[in-house]
N, C-alpha and C. Protein backbone atom coordinates (compact mmCIF):
# COMPACT_ATOMS: atom_id res chain seq x y z
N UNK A 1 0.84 -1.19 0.00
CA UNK A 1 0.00 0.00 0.00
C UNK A 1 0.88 1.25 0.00
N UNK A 2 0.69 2.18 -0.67
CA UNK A 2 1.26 3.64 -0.88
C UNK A 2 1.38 4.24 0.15
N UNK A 3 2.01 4.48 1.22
CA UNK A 3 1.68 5.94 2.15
C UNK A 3 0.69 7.26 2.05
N UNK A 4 1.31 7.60 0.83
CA UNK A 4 0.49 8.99 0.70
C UNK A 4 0.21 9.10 -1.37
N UNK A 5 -0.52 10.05 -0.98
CA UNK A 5 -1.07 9.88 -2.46
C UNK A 5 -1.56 11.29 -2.86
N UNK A 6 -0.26 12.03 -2.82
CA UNK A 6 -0.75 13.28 -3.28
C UNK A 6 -1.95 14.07 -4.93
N UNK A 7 -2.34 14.77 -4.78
CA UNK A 7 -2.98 15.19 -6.01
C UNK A 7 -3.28 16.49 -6.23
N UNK A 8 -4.07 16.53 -7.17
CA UNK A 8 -4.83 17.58 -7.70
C UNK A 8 -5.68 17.54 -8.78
N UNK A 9 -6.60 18.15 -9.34
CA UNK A 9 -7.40 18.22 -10.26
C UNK A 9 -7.69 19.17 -11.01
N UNK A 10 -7.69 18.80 -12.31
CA UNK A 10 -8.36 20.67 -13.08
C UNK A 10 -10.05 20.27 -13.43
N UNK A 11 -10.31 21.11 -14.28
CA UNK A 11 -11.77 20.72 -14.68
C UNK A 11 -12.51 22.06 -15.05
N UNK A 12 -13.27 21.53 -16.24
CA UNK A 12 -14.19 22.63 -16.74
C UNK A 12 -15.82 22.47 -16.68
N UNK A 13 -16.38 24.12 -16.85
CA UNK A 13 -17.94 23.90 -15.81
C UNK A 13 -18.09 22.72 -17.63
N UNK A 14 -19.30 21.58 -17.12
CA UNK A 14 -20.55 21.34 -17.91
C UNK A 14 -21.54 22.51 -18.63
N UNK A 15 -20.79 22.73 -19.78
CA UNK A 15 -22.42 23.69 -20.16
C UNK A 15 -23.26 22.87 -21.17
N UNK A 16 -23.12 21.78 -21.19
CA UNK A 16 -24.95 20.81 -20.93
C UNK A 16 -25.06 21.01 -20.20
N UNK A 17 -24.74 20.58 -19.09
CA UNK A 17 -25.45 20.72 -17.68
C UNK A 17 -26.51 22.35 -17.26
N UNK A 18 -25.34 23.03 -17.48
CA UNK A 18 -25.66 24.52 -17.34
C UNK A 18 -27.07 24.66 -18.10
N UNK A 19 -26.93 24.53 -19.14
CA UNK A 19 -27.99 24.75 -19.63
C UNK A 19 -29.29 24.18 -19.82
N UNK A 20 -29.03 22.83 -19.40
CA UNK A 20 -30.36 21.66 -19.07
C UNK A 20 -30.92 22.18 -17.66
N UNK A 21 -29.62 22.87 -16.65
CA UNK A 21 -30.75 23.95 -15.55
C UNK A 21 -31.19 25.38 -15.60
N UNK A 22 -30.19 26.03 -16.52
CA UNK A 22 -30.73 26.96 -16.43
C UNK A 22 -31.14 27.86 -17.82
N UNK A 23 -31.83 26.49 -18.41
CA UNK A 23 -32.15 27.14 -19.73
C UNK A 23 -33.46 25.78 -19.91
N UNK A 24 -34.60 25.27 -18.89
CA UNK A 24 -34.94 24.57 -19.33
C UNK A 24 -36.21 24.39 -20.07
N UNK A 25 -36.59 25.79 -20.70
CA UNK A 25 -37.31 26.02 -22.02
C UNK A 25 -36.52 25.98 -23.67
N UNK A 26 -35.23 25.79 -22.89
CA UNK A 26 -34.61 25.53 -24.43
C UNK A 26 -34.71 26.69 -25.20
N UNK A 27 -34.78 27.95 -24.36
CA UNK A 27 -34.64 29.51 -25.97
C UNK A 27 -33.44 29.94 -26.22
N UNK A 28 -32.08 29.33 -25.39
CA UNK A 28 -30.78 30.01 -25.34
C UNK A 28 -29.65 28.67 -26.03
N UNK A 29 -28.53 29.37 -26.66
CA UNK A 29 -27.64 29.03 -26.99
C UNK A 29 -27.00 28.37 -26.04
N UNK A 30 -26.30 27.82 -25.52
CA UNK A 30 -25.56 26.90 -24.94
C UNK A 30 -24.33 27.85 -24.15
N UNK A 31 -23.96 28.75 -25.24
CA UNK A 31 -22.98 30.11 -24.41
C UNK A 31 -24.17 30.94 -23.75
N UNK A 32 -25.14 31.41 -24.25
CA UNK A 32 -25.99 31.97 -23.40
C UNK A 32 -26.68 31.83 -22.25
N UNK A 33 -26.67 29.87 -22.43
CA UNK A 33 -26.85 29.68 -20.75
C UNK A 33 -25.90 29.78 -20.09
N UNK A 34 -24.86 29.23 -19.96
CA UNK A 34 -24.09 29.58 -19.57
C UNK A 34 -23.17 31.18 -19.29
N UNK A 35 -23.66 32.12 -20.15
CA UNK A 35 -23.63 33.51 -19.39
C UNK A 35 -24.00 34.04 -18.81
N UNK A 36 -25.82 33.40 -19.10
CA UNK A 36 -26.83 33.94 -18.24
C UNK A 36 -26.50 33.05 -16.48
N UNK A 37 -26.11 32.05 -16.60
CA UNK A 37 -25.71 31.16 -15.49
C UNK A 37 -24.18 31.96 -14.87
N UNK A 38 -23.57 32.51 -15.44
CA UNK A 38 -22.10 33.20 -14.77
C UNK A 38 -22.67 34.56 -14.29
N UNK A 39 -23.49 34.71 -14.87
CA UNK A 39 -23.60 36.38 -14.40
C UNK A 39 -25.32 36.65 -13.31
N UNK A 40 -25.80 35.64 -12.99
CA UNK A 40 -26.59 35.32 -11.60
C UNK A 40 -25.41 35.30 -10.55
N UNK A 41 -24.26 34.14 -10.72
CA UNK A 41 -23.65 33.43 -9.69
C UNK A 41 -22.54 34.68 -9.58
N UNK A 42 -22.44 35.53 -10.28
CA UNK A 42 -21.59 37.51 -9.86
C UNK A 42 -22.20 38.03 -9.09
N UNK A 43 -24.03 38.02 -9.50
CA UNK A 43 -24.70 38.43 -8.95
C UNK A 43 -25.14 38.61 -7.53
N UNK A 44 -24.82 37.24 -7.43
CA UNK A 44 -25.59 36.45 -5.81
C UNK A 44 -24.00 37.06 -5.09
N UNK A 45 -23.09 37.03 -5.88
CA UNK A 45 -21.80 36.85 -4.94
C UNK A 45 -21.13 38.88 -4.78
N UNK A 46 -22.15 39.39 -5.05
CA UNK A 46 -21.96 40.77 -5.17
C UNK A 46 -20.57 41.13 -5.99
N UNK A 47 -20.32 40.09 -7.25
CA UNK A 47 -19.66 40.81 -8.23
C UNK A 47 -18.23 40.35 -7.78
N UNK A 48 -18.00 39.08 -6.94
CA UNK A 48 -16.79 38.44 -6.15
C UNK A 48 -16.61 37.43 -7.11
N UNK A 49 -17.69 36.59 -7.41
CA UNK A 49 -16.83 35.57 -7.67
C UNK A 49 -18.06 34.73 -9.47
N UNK A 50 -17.46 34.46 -10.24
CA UNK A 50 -18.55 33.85 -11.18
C UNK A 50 -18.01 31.89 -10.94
N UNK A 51 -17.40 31.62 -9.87
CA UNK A 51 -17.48 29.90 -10.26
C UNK A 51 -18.50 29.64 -10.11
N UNK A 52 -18.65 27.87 -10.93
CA UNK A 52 -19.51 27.28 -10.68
C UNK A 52 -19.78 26.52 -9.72
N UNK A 53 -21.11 26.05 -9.01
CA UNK A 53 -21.20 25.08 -8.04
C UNK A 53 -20.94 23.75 -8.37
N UNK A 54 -20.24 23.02 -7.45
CA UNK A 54 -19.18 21.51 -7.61
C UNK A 54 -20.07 20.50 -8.96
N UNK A 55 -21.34 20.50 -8.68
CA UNK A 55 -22.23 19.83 -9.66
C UNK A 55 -21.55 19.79 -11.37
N UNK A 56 -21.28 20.86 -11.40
CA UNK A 56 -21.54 21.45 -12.86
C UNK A 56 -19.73 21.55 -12.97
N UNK A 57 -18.91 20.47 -12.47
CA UNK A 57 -17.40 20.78 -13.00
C UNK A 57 -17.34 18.99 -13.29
N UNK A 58 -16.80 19.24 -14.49
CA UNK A 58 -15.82 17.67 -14.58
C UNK A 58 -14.59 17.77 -14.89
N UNK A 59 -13.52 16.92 -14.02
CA UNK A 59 -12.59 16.54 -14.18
C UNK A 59 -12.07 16.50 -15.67
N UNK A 60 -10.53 17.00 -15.85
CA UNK A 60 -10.08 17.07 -17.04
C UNK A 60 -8.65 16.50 -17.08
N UNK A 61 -8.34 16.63 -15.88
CA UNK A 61 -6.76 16.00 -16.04
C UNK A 61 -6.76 15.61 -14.26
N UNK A 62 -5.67 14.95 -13.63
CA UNK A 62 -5.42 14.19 -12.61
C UNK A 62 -4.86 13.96 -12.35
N UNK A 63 -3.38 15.15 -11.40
CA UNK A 63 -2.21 14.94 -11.61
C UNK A 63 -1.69 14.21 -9.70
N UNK A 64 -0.83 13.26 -10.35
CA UNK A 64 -0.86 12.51 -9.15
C UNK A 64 0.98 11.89 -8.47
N UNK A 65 0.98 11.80 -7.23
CA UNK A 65 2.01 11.44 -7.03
C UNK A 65 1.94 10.62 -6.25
N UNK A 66 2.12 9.27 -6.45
CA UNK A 66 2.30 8.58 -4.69
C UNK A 66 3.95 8.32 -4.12
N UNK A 67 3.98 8.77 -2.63
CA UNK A 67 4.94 7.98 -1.82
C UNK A 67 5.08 7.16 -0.74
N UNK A 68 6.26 6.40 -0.55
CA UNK A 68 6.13 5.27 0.33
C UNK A 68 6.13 6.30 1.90
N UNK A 69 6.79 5.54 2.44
CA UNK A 69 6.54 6.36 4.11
C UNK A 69 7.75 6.77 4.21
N UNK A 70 9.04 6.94 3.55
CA UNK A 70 10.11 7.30 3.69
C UNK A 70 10.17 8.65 2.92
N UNK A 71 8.99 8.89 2.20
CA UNK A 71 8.51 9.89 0.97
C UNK A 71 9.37 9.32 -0.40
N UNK A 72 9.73 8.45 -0.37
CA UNK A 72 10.13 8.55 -2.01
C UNK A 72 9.19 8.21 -2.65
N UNK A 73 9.69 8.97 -3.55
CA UNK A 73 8.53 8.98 -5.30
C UNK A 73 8.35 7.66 -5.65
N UNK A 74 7.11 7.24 -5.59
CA UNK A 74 7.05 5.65 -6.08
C UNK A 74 6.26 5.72 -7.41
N UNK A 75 5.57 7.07 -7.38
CA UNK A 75 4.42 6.61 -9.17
C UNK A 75 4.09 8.29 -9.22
N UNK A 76 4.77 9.00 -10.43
CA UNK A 76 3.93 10.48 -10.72
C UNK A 76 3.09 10.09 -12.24
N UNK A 77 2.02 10.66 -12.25
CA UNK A 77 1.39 10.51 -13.30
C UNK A 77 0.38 11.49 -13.77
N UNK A 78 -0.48 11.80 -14.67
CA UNK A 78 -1.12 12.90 -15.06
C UNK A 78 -2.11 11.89 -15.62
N UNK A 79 -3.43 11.78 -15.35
CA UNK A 79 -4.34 11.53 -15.95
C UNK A 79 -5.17 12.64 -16.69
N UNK A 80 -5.47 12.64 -18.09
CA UNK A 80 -5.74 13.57 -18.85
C UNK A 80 -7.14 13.26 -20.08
N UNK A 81 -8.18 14.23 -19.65
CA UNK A 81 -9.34 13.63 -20.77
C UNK A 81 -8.70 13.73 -22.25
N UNK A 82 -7.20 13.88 -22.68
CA UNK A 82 -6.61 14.33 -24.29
C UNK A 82 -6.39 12.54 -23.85
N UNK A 83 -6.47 11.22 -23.05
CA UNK A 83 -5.96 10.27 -23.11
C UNK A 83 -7.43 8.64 -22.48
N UNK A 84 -8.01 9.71 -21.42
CA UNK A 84 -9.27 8.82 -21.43
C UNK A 84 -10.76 9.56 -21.72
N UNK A 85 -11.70 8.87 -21.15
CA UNK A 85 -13.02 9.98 -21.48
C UNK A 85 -13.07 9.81 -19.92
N UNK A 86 -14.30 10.33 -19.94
CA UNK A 86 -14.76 11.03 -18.06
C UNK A 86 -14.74 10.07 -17.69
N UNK A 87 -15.27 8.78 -17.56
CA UNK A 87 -15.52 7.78 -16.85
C UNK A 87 -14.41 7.09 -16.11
N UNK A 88 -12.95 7.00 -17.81
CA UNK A 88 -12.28 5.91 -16.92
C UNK A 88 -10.87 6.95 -16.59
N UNK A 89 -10.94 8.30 -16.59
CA UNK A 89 -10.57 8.87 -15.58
C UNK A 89 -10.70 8.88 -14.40
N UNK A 90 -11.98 8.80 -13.85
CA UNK A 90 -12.43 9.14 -12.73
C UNK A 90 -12.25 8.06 -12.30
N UNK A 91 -12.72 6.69 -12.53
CA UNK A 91 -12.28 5.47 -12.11
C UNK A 91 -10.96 5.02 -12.15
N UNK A 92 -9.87 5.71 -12.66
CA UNK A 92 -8.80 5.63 -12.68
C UNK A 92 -8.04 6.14 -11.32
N UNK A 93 -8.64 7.20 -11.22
CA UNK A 93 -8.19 8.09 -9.57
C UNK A 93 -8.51 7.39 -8.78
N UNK A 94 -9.97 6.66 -8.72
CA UNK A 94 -10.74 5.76 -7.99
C UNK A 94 -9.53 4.92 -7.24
N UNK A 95 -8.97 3.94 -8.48
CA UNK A 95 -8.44 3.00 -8.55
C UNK A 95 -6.78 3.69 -7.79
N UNK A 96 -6.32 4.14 -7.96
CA UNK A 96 -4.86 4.73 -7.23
C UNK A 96 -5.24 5.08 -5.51
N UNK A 97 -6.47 5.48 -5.55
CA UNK A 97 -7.19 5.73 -4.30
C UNK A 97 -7.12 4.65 -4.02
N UNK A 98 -7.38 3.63 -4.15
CA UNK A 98 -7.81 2.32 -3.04
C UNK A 98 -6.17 1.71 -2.60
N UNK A 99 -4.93 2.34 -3.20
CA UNK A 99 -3.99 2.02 -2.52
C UNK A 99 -3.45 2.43 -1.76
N UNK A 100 -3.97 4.16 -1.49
CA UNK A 100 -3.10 4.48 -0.87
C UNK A 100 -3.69 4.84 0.65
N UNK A 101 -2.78 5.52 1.77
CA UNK A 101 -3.24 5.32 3.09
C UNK A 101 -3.19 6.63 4.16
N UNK A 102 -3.04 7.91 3.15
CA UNK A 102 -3.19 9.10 3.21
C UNK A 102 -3.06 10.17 1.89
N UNK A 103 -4.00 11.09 2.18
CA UNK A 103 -4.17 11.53 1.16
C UNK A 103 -3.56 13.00 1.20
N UNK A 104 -3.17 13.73 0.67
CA UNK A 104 -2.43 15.00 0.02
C UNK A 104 -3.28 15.79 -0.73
N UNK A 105 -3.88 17.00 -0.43
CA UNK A 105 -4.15 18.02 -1.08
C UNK A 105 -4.33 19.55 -1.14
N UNK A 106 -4.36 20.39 -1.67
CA UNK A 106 -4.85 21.54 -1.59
C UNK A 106 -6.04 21.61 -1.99
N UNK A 107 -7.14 22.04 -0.71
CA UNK A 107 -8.14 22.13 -0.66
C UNK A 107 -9.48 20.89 -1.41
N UNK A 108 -8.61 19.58 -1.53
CA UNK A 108 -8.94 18.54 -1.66
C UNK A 108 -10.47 18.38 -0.92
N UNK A 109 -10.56 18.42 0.01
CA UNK A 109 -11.97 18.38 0.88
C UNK A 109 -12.46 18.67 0.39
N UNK A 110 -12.58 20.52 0.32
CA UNK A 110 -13.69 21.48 -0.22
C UNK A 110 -14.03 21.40 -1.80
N UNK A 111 -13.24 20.99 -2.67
CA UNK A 111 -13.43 20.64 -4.10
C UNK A 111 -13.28 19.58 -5.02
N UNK A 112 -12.01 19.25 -4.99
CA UNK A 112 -11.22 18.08 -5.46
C UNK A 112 -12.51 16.60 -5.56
N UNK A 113 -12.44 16.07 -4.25
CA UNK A 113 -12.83 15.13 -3.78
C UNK A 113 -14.07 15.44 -3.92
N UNK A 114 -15.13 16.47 -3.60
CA UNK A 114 -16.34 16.31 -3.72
C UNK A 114 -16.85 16.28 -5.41
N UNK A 115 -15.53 16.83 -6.08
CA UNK A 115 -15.78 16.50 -7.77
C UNK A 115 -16.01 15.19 -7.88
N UNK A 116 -14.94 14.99 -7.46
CA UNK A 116 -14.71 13.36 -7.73
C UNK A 116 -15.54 12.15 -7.29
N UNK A 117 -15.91 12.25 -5.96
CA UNK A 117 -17.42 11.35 -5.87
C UNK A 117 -18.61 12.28 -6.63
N UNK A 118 -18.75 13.02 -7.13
CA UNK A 118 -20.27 13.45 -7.30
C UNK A 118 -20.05 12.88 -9.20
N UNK A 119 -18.80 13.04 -9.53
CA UNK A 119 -18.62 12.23 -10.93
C UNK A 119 -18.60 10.74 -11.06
N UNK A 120 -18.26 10.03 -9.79
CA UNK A 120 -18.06 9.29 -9.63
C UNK A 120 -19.57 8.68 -9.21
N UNK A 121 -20.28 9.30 -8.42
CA UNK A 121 -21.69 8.94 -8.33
C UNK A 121 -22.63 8.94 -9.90
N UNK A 122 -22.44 9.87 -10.84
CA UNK A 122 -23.37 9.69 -11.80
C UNK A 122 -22.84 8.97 -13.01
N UNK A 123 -21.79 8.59 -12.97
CA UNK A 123 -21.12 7.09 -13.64
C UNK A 123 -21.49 5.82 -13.04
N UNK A 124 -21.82 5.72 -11.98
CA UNK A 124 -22.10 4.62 -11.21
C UNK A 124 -21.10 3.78 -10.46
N UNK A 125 -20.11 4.23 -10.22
CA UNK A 125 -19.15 4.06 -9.52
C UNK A 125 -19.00 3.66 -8.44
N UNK A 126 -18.94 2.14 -7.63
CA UNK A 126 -18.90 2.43 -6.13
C UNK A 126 -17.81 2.38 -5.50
N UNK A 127 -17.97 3.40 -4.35
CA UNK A 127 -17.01 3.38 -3.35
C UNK A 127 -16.22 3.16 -2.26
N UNK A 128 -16.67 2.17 -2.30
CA UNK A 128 -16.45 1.24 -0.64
C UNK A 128 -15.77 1.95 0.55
N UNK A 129 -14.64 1.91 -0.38
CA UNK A 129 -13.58 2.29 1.02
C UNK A 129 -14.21 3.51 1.15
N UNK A 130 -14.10 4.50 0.49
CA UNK A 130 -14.41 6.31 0.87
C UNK A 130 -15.68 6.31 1.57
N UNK A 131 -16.94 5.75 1.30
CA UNK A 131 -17.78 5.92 1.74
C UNK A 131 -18.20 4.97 3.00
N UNK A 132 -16.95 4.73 3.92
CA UNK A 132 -16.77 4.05 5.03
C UNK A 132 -16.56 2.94 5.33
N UNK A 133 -15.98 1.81 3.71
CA UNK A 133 -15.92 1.23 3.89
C UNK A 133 -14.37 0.40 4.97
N UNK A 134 -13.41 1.44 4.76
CA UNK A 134 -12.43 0.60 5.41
C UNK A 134 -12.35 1.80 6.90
N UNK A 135 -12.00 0.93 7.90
CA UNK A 135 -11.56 2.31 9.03
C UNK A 135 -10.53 3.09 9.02
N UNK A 136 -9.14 2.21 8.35
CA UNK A 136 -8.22 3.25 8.38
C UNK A 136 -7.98 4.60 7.22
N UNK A 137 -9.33 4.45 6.42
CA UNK A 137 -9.06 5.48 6.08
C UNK A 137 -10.24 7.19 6.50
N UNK A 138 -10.19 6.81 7.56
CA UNK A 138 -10.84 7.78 8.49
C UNK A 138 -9.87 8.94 8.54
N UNK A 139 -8.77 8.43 9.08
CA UNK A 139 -7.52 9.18 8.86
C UNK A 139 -6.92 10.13 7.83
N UNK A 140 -7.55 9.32 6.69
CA UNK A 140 -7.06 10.00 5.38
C UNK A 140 -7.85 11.28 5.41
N UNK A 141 -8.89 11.03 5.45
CA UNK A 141 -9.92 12.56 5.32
C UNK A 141 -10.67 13.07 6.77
N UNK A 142 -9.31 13.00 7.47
CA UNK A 142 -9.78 13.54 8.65
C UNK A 142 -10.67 13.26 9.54
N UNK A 143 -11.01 12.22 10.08
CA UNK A 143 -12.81 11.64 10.03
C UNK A 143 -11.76 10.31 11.70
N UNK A 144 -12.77 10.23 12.62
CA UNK A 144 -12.22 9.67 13.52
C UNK A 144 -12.77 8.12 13.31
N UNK A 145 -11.97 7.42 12.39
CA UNK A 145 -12.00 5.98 12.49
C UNK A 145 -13.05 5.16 13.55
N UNK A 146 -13.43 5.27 14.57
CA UNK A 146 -14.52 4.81 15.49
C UNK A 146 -15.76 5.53 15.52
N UNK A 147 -15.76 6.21 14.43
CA UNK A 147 -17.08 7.21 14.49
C UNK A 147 -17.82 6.86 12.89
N UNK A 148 -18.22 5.38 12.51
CA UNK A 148 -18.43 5.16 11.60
C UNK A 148 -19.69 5.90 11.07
N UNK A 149 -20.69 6.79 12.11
CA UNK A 149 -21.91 7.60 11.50
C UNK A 149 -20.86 8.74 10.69
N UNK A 150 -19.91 9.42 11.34
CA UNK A 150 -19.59 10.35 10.93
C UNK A 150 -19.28 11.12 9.20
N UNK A 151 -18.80 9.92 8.50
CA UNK A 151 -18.48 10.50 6.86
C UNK A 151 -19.91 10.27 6.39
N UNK A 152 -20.80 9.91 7.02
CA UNK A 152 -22.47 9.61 6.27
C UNK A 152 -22.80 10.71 7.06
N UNK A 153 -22.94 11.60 7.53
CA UNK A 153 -23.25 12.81 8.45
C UNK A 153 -22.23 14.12 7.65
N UNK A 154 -20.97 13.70 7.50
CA UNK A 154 -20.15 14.64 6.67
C UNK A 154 -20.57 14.81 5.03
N UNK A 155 -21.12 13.59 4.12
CA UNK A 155 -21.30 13.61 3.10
C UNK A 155 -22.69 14.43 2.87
N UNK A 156 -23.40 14.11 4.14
CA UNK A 156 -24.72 14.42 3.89
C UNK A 156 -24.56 16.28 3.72
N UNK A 157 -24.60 16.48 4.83
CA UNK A 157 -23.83 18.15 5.35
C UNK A 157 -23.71 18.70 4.07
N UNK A 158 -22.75 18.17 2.89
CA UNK A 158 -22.58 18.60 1.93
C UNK A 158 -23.26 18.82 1.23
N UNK A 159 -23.96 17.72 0.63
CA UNK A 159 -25.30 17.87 -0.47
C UNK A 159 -26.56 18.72 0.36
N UNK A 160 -26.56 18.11 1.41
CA UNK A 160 -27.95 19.44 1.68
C UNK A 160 -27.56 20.74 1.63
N UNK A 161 -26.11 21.30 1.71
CA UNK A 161 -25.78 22.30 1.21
C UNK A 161 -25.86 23.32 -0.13
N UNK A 162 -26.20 21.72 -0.92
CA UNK A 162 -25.74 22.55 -2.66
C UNK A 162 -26.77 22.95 -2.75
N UNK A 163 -28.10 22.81 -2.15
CA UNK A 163 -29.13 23.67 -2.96
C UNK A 163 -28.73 25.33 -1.94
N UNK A 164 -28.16 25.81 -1.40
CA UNK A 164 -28.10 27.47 -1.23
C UNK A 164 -27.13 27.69 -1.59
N UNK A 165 -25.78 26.92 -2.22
CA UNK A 165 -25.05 27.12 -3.21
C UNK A 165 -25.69 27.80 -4.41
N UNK A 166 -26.83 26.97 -5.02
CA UNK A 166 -27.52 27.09 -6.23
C UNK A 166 -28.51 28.48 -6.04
N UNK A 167 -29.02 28.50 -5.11
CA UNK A 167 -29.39 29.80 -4.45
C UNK A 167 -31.03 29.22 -4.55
């Protein structure tokens, strides 16, 4: 098993998506939902910020490093949609995930990771370990290993969140 398993992710909004919500009379161009969708989310944010909410991003590349516990470099790699399509990207990260036994990120919690299961949820993807299946990786995402309600209480937290994201 890997020690640590650093990462990161890029990704661009869905404008299907965008526009299957916020165009769902179908009178706008596909850039137009999507402008009309950037310039609400300026709006709401008093002109701070136009991202999109986690829903509406997919993964595009997947840049990755694992090391042993001594930190040496054991595997760097870049997963890239110019090499798979969405699916066996995402199942690809999946898959490097189930070896390793801490995880590495910048702001991984708040984005990264919630990309990544919510892509990973509408591919059909399951998750065993992340979604509580093993204990030691309680550790990995911060989560106290004997508190098995807790990442089903943390996951939840999240999604009942996205609808005042969405406003």
């Amino acid at each position: 098993m890997v020690r640590y398993l650093i990462f990161d992710i890029d990704t661009r909004v869905d404008k299907d998506l965008v526009k299957q919500i916020y165009d769902p009379q179908d009178t706008l161009t596909i850039e137009q939902a999507y402008d009309k969708a950037r310039d609400m989310f300026l709006e709401r944010s008093h002109q701070q910020s136009d991202f999109f909410p986690i829903p509406f991003h997919i993964p595009i590349a997947i840049a990755t490093l694992q090391a042993d516990e001594q930190y040496r470099i054991r595997a760097l790699g870049c997963l890239g949609a110019d090499r798979f399509s969405e699916p066996e990207l995402v199942a690809r990260f999946w898959q490097i995930f189930e070896s390793a036994h801490t995880l590495v990120t910048f702001n991984g919690r708040g984005f990264d990771l919630p990309v990544l299961e919510t892509r990973a949820l509408k591919h059909g993807l399951s998750l065993p370990r992340y979604f509580g299946g093993c204990p030691d990786l309680g550790g990995a995402l911060g989560v106290n290993p004997l508190t098995r309600l807790r990442p089903l209480l943390d996951l939840s937290s999240r999604y009942l969140s996205v609808k005042n994201a969405w406003g």
